[in-house]
C-alpha atoms as a PDB file:
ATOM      1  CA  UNK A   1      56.052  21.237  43.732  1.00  0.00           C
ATOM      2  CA  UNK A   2      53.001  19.248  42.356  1.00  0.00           C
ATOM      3  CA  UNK A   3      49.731  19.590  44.171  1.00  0.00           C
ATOM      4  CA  UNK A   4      49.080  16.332  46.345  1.00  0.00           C
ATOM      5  CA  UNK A   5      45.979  14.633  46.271  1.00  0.00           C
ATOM      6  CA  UNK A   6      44.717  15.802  48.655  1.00  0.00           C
ATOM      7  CA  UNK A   7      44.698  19.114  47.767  1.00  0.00           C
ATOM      8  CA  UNK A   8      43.245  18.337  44.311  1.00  0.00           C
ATOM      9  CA  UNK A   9      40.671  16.959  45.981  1.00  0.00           C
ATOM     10  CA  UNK A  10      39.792  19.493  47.723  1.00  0.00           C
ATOM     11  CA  UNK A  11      39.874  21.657  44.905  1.00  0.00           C
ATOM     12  CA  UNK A  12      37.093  19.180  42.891  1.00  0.00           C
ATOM     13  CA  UNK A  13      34.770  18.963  45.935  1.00  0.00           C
ATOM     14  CA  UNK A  14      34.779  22.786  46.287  1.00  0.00           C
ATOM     15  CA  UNK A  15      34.502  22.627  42.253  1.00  0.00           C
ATOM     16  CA  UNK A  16      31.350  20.319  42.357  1.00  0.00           C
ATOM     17  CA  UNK A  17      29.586  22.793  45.086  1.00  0.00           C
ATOM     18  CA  UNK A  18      30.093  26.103  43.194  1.00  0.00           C
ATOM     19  CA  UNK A  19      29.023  24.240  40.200  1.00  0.00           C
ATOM     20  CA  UNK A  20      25.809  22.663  41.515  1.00  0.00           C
ATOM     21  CA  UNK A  21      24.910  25.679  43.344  1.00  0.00           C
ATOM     22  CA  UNK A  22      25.051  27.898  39.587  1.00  0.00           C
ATOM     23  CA  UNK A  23      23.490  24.772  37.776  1.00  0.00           C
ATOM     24  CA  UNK A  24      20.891  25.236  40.536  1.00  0.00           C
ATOM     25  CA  UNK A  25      20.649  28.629  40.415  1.00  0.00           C
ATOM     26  CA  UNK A  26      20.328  29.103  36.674  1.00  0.00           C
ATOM     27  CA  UNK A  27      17.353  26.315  36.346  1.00  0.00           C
ATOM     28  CA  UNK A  28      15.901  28.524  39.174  1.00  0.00           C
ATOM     29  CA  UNK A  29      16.490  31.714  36.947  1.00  0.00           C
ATOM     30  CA  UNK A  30      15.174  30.310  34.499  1.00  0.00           C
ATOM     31  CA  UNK A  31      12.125  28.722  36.206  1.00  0.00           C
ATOM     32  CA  UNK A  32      10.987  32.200  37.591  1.00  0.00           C
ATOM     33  CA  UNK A  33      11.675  34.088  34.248  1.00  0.00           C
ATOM     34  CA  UNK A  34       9.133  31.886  32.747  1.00  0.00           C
ATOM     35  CA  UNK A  35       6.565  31.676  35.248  1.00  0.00           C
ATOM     36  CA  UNK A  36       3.740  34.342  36.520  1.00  0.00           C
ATOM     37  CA  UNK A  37       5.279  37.639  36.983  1.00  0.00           C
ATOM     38  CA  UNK A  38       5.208  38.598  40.762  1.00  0.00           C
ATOM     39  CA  UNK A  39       7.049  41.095  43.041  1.00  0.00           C
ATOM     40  CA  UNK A  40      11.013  40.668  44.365  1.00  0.00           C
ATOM     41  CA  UNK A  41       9.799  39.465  47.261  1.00  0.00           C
ATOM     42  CA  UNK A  42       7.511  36.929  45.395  1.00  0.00           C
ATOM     43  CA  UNK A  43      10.616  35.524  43.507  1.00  0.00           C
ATOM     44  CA  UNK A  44      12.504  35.217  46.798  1.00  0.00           C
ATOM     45  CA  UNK A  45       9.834  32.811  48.265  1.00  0.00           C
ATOM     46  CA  UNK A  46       9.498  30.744  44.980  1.00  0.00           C
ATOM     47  CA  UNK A  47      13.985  30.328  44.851  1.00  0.00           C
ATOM     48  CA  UNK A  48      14.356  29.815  48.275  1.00  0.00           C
ATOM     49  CA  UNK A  49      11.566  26.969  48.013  1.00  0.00           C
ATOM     50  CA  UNK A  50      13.201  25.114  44.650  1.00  0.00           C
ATOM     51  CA  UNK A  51      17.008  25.822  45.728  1.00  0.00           C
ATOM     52  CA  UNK A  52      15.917  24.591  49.446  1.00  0.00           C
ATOM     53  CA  UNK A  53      14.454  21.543  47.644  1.00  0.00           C
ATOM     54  CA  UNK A  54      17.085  20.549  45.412  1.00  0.00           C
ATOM     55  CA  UNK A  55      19.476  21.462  48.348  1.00  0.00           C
ATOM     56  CA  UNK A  56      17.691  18.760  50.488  1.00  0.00           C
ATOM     57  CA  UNK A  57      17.358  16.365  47.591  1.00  0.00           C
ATOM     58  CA  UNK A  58      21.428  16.427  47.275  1.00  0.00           C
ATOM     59  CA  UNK A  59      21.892  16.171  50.962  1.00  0.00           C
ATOM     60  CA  UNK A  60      19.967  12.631  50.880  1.00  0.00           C
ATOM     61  CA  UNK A  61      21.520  11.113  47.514  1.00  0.00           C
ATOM     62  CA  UNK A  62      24.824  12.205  48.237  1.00  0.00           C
ATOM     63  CA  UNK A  63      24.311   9.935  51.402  1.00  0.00           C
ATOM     64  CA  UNK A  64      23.967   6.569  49.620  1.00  0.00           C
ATOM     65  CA  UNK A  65      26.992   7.429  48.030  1.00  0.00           C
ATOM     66  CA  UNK A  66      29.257   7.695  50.763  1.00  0.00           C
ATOM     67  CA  UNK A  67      32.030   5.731  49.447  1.00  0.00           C
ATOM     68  CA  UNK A  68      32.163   6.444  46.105  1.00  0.00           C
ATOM     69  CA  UNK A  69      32.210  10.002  46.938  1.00  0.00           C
ATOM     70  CA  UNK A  70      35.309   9.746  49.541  1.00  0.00           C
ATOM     71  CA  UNK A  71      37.462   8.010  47.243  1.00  0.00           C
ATOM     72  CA  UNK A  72      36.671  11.197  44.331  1.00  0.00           C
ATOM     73  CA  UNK A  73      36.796  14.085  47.139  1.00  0.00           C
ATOM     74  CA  UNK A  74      38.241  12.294  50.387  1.00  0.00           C
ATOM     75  CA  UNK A  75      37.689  14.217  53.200  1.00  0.00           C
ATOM     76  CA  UNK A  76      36.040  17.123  51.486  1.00  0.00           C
ATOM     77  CA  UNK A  77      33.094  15.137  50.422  1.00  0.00           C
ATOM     78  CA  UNK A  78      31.994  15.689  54.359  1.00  0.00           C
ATOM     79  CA  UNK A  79      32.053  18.954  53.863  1.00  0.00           C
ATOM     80  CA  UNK A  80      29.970  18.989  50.728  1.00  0.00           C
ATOM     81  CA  UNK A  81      27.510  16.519  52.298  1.00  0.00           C
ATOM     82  CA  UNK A  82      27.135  19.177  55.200  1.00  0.00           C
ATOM     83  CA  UNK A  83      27.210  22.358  52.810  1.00  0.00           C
ATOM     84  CA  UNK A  84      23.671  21.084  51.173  1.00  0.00           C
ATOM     85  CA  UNK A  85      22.475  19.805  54.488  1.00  0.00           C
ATOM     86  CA  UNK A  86      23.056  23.396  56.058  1.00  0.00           C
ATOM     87  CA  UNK A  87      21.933  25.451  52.675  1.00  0.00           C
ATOM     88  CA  UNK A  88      18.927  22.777  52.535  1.00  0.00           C
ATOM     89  CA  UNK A  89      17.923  24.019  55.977  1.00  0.00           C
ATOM     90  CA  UNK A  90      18.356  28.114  55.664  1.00  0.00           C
ATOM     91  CA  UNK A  91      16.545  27.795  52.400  1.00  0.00           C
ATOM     92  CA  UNK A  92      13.523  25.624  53.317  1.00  0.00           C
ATOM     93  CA  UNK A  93      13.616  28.559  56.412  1.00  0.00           C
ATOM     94  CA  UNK A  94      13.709  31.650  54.153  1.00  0.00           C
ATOM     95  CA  UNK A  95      11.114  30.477  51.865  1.00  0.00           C
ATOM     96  CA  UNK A  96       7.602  30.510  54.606  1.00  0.00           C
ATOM     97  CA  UNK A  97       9.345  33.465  56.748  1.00  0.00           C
ATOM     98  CA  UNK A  98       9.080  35.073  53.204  1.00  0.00           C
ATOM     99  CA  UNK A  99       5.118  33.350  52.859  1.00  0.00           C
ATOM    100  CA  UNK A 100       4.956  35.378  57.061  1.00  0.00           C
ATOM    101  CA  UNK A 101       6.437  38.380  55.380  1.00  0.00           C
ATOM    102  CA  UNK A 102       3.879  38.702  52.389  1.00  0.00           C
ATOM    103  CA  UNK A 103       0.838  37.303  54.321  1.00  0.00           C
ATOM    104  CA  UNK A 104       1.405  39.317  57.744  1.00  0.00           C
ATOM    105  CA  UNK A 105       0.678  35.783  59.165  1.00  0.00           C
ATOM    106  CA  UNK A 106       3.445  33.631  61.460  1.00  0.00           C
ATOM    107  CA  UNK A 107       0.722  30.486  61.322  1.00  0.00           C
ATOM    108  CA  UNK A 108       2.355  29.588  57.959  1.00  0.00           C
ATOM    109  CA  UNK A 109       4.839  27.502  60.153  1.00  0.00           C
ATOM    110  CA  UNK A 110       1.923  25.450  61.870  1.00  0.00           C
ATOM    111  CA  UNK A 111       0.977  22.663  59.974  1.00  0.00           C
ATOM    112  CA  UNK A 112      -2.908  22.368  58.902  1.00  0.00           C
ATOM    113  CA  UNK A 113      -5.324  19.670  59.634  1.00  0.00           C
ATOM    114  CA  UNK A 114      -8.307  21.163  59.059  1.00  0.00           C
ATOM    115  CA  UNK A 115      -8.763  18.837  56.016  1.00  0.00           C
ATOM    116  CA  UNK A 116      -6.590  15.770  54.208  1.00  0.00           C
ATOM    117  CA  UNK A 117      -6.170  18.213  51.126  1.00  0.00           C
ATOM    118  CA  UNK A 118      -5.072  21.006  53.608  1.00  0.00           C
ATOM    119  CA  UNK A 119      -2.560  19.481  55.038  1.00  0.00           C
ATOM    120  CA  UNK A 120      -1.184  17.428  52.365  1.00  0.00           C
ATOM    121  CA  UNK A 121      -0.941  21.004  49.922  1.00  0.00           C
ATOM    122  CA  UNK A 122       0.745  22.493  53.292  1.00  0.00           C
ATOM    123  CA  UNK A 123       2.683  19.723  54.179  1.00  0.00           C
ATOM    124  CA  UNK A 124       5.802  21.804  53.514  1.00  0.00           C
ATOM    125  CA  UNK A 125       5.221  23.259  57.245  1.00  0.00           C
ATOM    126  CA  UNK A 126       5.335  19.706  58.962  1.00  0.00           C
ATOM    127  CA  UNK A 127       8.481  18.995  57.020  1.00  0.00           C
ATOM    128  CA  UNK A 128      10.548  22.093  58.226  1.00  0.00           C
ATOM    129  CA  UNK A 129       9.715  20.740  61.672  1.00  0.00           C
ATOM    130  CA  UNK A 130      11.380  17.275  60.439  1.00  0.00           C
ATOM    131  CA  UNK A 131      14.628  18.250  58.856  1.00  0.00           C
ATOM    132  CA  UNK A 132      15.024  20.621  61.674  1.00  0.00           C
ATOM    133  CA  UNK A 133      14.509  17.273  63.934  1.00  0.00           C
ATOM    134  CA  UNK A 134      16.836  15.465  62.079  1.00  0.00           C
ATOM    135  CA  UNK A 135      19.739  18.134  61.346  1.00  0.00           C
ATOM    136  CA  UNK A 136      19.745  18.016  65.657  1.00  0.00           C
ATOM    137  CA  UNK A 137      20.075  14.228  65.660  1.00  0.00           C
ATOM    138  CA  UNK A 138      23.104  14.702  63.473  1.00  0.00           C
ATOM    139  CA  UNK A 139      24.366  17.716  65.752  1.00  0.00           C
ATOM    140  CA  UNK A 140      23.844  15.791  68.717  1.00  0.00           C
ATOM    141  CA  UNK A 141      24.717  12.270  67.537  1.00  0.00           C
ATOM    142  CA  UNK A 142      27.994  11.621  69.652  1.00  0.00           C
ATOM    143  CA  UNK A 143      25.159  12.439  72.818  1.00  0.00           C
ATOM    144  CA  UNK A 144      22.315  10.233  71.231  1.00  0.00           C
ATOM    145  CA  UNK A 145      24.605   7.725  69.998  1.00  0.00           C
ATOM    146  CA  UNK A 146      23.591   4.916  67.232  1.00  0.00           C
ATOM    147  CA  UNK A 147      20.337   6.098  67.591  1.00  0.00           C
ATOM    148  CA  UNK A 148      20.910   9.713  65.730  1.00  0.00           C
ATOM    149  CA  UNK A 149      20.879   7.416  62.039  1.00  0.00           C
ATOM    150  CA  UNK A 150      17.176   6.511  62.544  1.00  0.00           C
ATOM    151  CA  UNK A 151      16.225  10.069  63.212  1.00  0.00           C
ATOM    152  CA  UNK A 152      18.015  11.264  60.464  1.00  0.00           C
ATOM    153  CA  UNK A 153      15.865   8.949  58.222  1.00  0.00           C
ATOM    154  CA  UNK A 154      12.965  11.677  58.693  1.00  0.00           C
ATOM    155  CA  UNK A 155      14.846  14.013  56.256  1.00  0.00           C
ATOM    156  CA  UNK A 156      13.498  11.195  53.604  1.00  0.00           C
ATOM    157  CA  UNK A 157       9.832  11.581  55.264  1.00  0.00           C
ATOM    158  CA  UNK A 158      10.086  15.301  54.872  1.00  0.00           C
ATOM    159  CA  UNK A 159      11.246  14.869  51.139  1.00  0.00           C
ATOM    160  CA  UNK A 160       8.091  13.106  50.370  1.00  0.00           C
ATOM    161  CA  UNK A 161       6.534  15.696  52.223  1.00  0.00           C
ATOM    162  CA  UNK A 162       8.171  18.619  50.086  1.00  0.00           C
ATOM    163  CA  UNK A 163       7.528  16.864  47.039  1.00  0.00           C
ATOM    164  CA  UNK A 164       3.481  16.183  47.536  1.00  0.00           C
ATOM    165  CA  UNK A 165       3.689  20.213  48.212  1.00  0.00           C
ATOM    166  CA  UNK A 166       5.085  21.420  45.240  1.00  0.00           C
ATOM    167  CA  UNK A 167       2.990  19.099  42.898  1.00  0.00           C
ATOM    168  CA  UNK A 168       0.089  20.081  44.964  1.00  0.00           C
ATOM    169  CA  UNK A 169       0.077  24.081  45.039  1.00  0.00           C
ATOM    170  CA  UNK A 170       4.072  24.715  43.631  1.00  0.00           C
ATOM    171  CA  UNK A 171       3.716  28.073  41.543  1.00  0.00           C
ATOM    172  CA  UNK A 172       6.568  26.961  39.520  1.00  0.00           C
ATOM    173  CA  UNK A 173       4.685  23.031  38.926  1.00  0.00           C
ATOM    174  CA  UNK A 174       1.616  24.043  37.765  1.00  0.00           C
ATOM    175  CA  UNK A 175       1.491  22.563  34.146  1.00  0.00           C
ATOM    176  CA  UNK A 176       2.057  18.869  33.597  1.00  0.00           C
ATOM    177  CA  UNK A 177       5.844  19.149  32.694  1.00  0.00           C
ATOM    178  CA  UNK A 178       7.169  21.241  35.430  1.00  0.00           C
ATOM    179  CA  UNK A 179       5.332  18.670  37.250  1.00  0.00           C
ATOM    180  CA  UNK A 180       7.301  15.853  36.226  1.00  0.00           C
ATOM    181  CA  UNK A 181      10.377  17.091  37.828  1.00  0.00           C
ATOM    182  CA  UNK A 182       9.187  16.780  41.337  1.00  0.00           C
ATOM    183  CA  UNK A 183       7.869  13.541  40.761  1.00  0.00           C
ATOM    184  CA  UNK A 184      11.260  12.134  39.002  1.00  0.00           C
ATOM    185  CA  UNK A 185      13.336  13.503  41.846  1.00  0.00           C
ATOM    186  CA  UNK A 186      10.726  11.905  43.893  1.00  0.00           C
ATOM    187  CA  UNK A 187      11.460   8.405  42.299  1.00  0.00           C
ATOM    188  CA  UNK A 188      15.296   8.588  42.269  1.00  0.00           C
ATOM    189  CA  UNK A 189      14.577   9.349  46.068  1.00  0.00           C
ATOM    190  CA  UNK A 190      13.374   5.721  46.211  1.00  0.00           C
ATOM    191  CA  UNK A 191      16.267   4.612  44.644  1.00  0.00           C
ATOM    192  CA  UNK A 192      18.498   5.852  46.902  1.00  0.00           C
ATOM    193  CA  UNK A 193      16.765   4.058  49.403  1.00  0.00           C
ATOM    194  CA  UNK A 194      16.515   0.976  47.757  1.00  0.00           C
ATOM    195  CA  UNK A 195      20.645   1.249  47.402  1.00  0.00           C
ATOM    196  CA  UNK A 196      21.064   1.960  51.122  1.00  0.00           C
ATOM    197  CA  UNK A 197      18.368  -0.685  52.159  1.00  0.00           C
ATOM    198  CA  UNK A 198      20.882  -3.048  49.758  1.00  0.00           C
ATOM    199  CA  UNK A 199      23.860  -1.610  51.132  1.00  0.00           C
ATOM    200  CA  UNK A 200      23.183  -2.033  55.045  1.00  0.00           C
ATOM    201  CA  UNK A 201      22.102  -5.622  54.508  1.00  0.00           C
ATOM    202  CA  UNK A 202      25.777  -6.419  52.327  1.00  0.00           C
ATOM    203  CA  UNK A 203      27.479  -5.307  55.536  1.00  0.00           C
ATOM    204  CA  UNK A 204      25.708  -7.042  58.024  1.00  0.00           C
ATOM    205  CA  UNK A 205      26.459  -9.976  55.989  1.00  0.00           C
ATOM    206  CA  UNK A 206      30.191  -9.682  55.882  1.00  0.00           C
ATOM    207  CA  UNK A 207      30.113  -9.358  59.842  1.00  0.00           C
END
């Protein structure tokens, strides 16, 4: 019996996750291999912080996309959609209890505001608190109705956030090319927001 479509779509969307996650996990790889030499523990903190990122940057595009991903995946692309959000959240977690680990120190999770520069090259810590904020709103949407979209919006805030942070004090964007990375996923990011912004305006004016 041939394989329905659903099923092969299945199959792709579970194809496109194990293949992102190794593309991910090889640039990663590769990103550590050529940086400063540390300990394990040291490499954990610096993957979990670029797979967490790229994990959170997938979770937001793959949002303005919603359409032309259900009609490749169907149903599935849910399911890959909340595989990046979840992954985007136990990575962005694992990388400062690692920082708590290595420094002794649980205050890595407070934000700073002792200075503009402080906060802005720590800013990492005030966006865990936002995607955790937001990944509740989407929990707990059918209780907070309508409203739960607008909250989620923060995970774009706490992008920004993530991204000002790794150009900042990132071990792995210190030269001017790594650099570039951050700042073109940074730019796509408004993209994606220009496409929504486009896209909710289209369908209030077909109501």
């Amino acid at each position: 019996m041939a394989p329905s479509s659903r099923d092969e779509r299945r199959r792709r969307g579970l194809l496109y996750i194990v293949l992102t996650g190794l593309a991910g996990a090889g640039l990663v790889a590769i990103s550590i291999a050529l940086g400063p030499v540390g300990t394990v523990l040291d490499w954990g903190i610096r993957a979990a912080a670029m797979l967490g990122y790229l994990a959170v940057f997938l979770t937001a595009v793959t949002s303005a996309y919603m359409r032309e991903l259900f009609q490749l995946l169907g149903r599935p692309f849910i399911r890959v959609h909340h595989v990046y959000s979840v992954a985007g959240l136990v990575l962005i977690t694992l990388h400062p209890l690692g920082v708590a680990i290595r420094s002794s120190d649980l205050l890595v999770f407070l934000p700073d505001f002792s200075s503009s520069y402080q906060f802005f090259s720590l800013c990492g810590r005030a966006a865990w608190y936002l995607i955790g904020i937001a990944s509740l709103a989407a929990v707990f949407r059918t209780t907070i109705g309508q409203r739960w979209r607008m909250i989620h919006y923060v995970n774009y805030v706490a992008f920004f956030l993530v991204t000002v942070h790794a150009i900042l004090i990132g071990t792995d964007f210190l030269s001017p090319v790594p650099k570039a990375i951050p700042v073109a996923m940074a730019l796509a990011m408004v993209g994606v927001l220009v496409r929504k912004r486009i896209q909710r305006r289209n369908v209030r004016r077909r109501r």
